[in-house]
PDB file of N, CA and C in Angstrom:
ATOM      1  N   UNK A   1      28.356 -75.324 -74.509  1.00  0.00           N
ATOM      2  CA  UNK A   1      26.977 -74.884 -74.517  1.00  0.00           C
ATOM      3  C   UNK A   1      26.861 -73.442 -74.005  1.00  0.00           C
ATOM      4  N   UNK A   2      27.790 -72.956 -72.881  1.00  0.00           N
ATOM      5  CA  UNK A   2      27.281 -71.495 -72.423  1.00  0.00           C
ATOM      6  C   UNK A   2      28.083 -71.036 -73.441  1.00  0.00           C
ATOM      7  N   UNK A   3      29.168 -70.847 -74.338  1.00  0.00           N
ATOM      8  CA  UNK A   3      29.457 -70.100 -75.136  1.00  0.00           C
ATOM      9  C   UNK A   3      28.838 -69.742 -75.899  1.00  0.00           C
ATOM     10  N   UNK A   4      28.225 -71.185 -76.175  1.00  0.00           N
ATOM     11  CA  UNK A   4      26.973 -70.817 -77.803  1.00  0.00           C
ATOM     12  C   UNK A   4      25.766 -69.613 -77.291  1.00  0.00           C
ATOM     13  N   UNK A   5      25.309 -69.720 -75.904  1.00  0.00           N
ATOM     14  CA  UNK A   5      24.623 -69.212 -75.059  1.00  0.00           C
ATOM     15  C   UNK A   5      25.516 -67.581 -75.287  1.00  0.00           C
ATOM     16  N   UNK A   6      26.638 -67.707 -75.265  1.00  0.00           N
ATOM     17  CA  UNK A   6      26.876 -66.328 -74.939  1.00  0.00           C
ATOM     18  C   UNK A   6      27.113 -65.472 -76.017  1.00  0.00           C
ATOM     19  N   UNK A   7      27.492 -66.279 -77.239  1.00  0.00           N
ATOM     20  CA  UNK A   7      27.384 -65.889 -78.814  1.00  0.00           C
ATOM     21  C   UNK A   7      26.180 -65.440 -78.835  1.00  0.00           C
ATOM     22  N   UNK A   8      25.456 -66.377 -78.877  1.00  0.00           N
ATOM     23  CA  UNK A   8      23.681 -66.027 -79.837  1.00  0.00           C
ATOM     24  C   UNK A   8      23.441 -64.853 -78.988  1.00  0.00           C
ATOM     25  N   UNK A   9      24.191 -64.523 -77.111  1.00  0.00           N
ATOM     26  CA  UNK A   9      23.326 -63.136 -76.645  1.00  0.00           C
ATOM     27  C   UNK A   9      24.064 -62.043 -77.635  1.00  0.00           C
ATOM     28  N   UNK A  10      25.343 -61.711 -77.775  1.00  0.00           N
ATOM     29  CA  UNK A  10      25.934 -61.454 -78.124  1.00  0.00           C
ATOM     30  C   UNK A  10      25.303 -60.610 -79.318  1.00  0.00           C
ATOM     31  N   UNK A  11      25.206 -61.586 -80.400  1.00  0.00           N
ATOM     32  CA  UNK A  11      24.270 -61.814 -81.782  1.00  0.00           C
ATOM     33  C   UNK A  11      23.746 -60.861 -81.643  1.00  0.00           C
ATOM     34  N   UNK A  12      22.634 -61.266 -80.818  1.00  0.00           N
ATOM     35  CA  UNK A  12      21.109 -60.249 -80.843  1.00  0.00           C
ATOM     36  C   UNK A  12      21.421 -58.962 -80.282  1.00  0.00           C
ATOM     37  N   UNK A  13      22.047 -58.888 -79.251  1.00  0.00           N
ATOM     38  CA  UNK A  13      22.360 -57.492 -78.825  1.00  0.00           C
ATOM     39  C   UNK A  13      23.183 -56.755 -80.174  1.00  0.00           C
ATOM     40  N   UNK A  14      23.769 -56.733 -80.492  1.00  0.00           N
ATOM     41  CA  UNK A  14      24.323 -55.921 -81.455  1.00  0.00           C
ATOM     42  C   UNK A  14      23.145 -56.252 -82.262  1.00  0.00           C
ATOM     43  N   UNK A  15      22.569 -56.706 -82.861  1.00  0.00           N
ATOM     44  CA  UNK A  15      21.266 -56.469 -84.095  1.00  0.00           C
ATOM     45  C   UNK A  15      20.507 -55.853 -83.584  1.00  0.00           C
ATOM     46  N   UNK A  16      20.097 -55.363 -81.818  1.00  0.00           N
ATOM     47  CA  UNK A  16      19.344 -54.833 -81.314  1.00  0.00           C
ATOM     48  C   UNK A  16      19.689 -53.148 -81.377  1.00  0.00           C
ATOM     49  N   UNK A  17      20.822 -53.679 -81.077  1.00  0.00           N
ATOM     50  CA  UNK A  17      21.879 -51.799 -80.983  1.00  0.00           C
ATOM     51  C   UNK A  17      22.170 -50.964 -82.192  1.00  0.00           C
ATOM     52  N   UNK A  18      22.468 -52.149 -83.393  1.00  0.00           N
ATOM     53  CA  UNK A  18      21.988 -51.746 -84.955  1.00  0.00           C
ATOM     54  C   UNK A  18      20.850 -51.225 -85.371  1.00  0.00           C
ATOM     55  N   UNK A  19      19.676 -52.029 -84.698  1.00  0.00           N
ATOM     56  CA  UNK A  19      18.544 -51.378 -85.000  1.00  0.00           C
ATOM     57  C   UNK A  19      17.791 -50.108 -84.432  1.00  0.00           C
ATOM     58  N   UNK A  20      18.339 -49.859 -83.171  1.00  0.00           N
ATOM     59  CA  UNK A  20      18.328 -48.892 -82.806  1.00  0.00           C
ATOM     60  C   UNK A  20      18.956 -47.774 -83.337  1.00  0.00           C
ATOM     61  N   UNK A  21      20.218 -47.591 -83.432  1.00  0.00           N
ATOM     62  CA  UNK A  21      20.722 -46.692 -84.304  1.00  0.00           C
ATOM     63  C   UNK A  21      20.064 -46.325 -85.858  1.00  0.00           C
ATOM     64  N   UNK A  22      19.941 -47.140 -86.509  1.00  0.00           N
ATOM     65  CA  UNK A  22      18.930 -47.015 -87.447  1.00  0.00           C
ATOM     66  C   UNK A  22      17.642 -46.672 -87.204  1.00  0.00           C
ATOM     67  N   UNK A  23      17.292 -46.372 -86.278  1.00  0.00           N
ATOM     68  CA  UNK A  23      15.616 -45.565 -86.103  1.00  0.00           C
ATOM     69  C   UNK A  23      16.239 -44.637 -85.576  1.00  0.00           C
ATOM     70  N   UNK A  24      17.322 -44.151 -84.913  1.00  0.00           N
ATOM     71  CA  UNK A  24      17.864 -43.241 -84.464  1.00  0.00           C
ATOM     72  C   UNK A  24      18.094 -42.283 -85.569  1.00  0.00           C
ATOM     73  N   UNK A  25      18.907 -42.559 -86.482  1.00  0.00           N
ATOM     74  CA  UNK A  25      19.261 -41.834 -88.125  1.00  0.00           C
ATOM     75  C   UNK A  25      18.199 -41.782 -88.911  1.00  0.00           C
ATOM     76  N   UNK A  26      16.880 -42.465 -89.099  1.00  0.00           N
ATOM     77  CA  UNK A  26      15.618 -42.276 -89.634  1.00  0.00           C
ATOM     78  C   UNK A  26      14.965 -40.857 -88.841  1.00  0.00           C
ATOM     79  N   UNK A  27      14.835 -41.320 -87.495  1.00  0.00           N
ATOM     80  CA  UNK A  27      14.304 -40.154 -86.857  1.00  0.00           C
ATOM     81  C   UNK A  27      14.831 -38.646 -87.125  1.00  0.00           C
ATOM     82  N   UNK A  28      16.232 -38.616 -86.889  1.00  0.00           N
ATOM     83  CA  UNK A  28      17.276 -37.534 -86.787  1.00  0.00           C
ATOM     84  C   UNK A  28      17.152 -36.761 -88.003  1.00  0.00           C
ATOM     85  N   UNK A  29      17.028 -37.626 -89.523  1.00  0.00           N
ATOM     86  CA  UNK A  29      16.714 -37.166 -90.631  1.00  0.00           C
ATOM     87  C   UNK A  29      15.340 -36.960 -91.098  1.00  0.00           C
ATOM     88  N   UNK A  30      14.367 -37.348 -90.769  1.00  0.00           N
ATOM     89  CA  UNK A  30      13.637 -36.863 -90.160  1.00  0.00           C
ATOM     90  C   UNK A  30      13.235 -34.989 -90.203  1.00  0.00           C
ATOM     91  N   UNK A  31      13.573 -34.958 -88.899  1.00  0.00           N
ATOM     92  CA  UNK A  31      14.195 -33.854 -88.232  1.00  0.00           C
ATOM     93  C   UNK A  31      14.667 -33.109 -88.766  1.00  0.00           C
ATOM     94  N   UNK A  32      15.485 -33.305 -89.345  1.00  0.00           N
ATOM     95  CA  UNK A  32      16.692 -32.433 -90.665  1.00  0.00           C
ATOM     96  C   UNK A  32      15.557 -32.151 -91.174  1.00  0.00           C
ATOM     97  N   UNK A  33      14.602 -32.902 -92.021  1.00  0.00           N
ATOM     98  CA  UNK A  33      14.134 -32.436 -93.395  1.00  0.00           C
ATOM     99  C   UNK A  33      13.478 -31.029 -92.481  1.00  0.00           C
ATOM    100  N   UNK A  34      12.558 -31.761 -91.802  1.00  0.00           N
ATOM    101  CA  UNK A  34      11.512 -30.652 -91.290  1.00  0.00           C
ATOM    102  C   UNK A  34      11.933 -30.011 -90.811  1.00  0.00           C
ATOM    103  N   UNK A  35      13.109 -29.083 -90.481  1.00  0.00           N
ATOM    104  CA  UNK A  35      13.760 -28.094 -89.814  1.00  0.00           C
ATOM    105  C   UNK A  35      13.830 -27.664 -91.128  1.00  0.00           C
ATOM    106  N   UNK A  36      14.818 -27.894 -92.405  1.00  0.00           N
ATOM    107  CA  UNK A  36      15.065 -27.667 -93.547  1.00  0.00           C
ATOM    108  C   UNK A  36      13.462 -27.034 -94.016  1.00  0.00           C
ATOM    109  N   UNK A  37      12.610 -27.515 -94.070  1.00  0.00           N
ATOM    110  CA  UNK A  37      11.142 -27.163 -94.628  1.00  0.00           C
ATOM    111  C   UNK A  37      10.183 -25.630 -93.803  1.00  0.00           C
ATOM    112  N   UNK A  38      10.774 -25.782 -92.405  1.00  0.00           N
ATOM    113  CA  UNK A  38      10.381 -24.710 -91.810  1.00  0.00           C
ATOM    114  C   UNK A  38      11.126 -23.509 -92.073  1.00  0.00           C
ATOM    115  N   UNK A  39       9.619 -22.145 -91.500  1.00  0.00           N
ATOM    116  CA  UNK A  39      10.493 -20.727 -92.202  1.00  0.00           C
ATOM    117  C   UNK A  39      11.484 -20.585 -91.354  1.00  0.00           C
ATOM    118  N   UNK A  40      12.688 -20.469 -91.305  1.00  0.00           N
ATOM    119  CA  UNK A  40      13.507 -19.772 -90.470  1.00  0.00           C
ATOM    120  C   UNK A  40      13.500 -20.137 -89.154  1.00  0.00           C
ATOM    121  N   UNK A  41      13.060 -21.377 -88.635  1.00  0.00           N
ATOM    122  CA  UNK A  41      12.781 -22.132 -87.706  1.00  0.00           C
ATOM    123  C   UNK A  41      14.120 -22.311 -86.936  1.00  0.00           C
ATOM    124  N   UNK A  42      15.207 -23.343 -87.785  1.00  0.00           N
ATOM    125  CA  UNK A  42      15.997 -23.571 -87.227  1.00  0.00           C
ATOM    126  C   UNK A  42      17.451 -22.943 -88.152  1.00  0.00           C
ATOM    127  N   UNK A  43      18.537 -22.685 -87.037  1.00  0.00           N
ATOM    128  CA  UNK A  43      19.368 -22.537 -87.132  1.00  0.00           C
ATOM    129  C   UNK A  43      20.396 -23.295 -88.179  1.00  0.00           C
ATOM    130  N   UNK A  44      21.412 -22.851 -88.884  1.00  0.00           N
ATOM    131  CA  UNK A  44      21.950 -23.750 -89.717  1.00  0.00           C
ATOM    132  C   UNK A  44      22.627 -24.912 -89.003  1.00  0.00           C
ATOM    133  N   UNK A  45      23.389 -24.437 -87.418  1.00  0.00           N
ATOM    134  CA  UNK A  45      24.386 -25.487 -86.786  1.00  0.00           C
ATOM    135  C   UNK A  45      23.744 -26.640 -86.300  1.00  0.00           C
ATOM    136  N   UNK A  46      22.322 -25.849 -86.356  1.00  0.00           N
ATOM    137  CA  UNK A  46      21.374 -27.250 -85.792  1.00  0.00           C
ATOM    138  C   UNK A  46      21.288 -28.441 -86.816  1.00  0.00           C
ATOM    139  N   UNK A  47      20.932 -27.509 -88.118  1.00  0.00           N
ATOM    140  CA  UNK A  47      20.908 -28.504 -89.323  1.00  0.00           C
ATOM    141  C   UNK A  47      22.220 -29.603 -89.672  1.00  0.00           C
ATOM    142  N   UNK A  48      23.846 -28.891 -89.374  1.00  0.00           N
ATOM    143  CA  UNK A  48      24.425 -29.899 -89.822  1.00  0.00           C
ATOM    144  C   UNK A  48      24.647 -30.360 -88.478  1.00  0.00           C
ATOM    145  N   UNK A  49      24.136 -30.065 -87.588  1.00  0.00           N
ATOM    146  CA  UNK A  49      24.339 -30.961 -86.062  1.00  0.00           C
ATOM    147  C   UNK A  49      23.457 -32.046 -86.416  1.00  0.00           C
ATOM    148  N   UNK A  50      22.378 -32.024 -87.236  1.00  0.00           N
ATOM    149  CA  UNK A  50      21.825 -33.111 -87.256  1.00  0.00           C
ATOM    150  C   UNK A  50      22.299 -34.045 -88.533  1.00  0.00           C
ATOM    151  N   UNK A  51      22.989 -33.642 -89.296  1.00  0.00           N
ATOM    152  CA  UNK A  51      22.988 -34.206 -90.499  1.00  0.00           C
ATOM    153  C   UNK A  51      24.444 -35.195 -90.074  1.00  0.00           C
ATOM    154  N   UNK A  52      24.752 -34.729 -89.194  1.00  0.00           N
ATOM    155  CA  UNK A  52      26.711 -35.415 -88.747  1.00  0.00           C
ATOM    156  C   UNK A  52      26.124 -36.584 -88.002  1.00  0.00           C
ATOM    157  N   UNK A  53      24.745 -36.213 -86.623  1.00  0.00           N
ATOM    158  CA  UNK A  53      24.094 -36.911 -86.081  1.00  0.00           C
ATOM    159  C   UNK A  53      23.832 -38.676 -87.065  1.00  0.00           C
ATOM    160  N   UNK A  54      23.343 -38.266 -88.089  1.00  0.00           N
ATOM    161  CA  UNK A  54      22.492 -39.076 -88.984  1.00  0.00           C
ATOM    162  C   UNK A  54      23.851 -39.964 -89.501  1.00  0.00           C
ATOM    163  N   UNK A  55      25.004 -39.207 -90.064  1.00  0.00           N
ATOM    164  CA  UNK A  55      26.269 -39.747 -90.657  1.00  0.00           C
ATOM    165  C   UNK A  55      26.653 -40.882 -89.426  1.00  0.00           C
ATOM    166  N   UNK A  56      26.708 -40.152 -88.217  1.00  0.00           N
ATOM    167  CA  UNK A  56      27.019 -41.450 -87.261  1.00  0.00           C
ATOM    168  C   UNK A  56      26.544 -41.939 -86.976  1.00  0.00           C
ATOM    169  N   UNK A  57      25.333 -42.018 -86.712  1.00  0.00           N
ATOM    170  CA  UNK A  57      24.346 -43.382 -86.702  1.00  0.00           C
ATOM    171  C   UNK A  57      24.197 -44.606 -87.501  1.00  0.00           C
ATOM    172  N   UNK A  58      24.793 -44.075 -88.957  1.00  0.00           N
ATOM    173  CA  UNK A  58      24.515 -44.828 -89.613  1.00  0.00           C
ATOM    174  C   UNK A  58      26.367 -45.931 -89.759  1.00  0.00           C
ATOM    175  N   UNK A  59      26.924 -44.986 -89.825  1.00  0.00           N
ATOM    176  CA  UNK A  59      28.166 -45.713 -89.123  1.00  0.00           C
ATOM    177  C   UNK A  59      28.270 -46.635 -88.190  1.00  0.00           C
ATOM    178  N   UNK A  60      27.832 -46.281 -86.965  1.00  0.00           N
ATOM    179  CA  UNK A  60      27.536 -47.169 -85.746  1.00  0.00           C
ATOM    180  C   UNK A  60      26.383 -48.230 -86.195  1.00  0.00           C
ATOM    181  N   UNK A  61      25.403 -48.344 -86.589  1.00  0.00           N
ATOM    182  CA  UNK A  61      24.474 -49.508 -87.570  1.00  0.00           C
ATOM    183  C   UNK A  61      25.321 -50.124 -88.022  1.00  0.00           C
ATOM    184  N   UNK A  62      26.110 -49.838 -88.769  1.00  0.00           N
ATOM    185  CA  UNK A  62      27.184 -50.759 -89.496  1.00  0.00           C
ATOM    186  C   UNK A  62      27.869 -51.140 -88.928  1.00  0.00           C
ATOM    187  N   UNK A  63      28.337 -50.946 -88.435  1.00  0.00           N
ATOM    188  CA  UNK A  63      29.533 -51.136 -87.341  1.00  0.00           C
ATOM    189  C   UNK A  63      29.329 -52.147 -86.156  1.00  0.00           C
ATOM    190  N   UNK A  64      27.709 -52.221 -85.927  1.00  0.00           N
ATOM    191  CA  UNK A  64      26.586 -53.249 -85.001  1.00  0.00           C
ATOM    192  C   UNK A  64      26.193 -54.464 -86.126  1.00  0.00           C
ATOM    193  N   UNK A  65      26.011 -53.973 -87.260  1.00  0.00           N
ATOM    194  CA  UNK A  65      25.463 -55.122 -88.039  1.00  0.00           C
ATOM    195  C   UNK A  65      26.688 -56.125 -88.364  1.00  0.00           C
ATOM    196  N   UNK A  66      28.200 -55.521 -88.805  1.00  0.00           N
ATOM    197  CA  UNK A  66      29.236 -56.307 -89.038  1.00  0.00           C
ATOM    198  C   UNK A  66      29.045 -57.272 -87.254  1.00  0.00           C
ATOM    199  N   UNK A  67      29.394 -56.638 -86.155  1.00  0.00           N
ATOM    200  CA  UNK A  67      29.481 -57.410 -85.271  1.00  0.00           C
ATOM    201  C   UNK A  67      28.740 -58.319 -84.969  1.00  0.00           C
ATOM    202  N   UNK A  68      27.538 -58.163 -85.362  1.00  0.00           N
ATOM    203  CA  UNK A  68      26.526 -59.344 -85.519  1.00  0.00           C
ATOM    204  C   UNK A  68      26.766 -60.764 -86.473  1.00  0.00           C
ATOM    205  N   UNK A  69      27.375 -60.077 -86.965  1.00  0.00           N
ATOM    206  CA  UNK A  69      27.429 -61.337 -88.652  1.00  0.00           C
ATOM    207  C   UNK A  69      28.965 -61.990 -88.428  1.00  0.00           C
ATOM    208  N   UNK A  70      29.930 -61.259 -87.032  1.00  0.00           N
ATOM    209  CA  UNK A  70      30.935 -61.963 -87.048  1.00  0.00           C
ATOM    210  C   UNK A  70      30.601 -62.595 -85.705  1.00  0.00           C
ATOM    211  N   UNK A  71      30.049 -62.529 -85.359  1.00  0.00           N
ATOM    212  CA  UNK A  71      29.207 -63.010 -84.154  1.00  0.00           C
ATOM    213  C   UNK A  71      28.948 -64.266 -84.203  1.00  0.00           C
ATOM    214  N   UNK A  72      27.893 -64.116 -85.456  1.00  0.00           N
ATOM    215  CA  UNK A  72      27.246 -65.702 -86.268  1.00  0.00           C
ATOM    216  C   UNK A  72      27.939 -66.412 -86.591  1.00  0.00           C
ATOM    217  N   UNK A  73      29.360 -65.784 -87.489  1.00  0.00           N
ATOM    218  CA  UNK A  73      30.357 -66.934 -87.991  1.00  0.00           C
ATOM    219  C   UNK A  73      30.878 -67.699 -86.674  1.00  0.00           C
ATOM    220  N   UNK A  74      31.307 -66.697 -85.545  1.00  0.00           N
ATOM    221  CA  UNK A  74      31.646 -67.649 -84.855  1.00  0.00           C
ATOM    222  C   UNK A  74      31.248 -68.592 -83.894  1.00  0.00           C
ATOM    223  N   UNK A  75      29.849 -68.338 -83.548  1.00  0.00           N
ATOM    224  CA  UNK A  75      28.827 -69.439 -83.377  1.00  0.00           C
ATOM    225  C   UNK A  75      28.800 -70.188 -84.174  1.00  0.00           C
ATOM    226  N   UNK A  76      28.839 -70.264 -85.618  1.00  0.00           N
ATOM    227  CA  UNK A  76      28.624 -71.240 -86.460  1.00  0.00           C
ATOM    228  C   UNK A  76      29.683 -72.295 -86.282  1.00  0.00           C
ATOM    229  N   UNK A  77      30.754 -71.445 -86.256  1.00  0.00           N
ATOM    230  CA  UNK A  77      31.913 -72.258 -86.461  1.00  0.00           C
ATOM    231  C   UNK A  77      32.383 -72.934 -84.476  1.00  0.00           C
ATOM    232  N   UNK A  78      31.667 -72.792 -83.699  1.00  0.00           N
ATOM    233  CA  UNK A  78      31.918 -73.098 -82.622  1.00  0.00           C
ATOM    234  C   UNK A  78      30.773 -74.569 -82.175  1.00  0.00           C
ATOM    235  N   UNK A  79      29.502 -74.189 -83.040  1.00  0.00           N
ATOM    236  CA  UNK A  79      28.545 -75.525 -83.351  1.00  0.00           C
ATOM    237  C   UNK A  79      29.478 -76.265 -84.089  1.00  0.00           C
ATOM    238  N   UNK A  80      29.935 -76.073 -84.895  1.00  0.00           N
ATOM    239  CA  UNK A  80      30.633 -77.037 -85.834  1.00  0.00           C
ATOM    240  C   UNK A  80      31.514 -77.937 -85.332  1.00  0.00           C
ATOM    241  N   UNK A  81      32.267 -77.754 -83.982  1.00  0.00           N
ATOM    242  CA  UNK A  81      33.856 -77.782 -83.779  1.00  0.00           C
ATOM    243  C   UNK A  81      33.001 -78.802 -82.652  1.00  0.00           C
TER     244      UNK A  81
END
């Protein structure tokens, strides 16, 4: 029972940390555009500082969402057993 307990926290925290990162890379790009749209506002290093920003976020999302879903299998498979 506390395993299943410690899976399902498990679970949610990484879908939590996924989802965060993903408003993180929404925001960041974002950002990009409207730097991109302003006159001479921002700097170019800023621009691909943000655009690498956005690349890893969205990496790390993935990277949170797989751990989530192997998370589940093995809750599933630990209800099962």
């Amino acid at each position: 029972m506390a395993k299943q307990s410690a899976l399902k926290f498990k679970q949610l925290f990484a879908l939590v940390v996924a989802s965060a990162f993903a408003a993180a890379a929404v925001f960041m790009g974002v950002s990009m555009y409207g730097d991109l749209n302003a006159e001479g506002a921002a700097s170019t290093a800023m621009v691909v500082f943000k655009a690498v920003s956005v690349g890893v976020s969205i990496l790390f999302c993935a990277a949170n969402a797989k751990m989530a879903m192997l998370a589940r299998e093995e809750r599933m498979s630990a209800e099962a057993a």
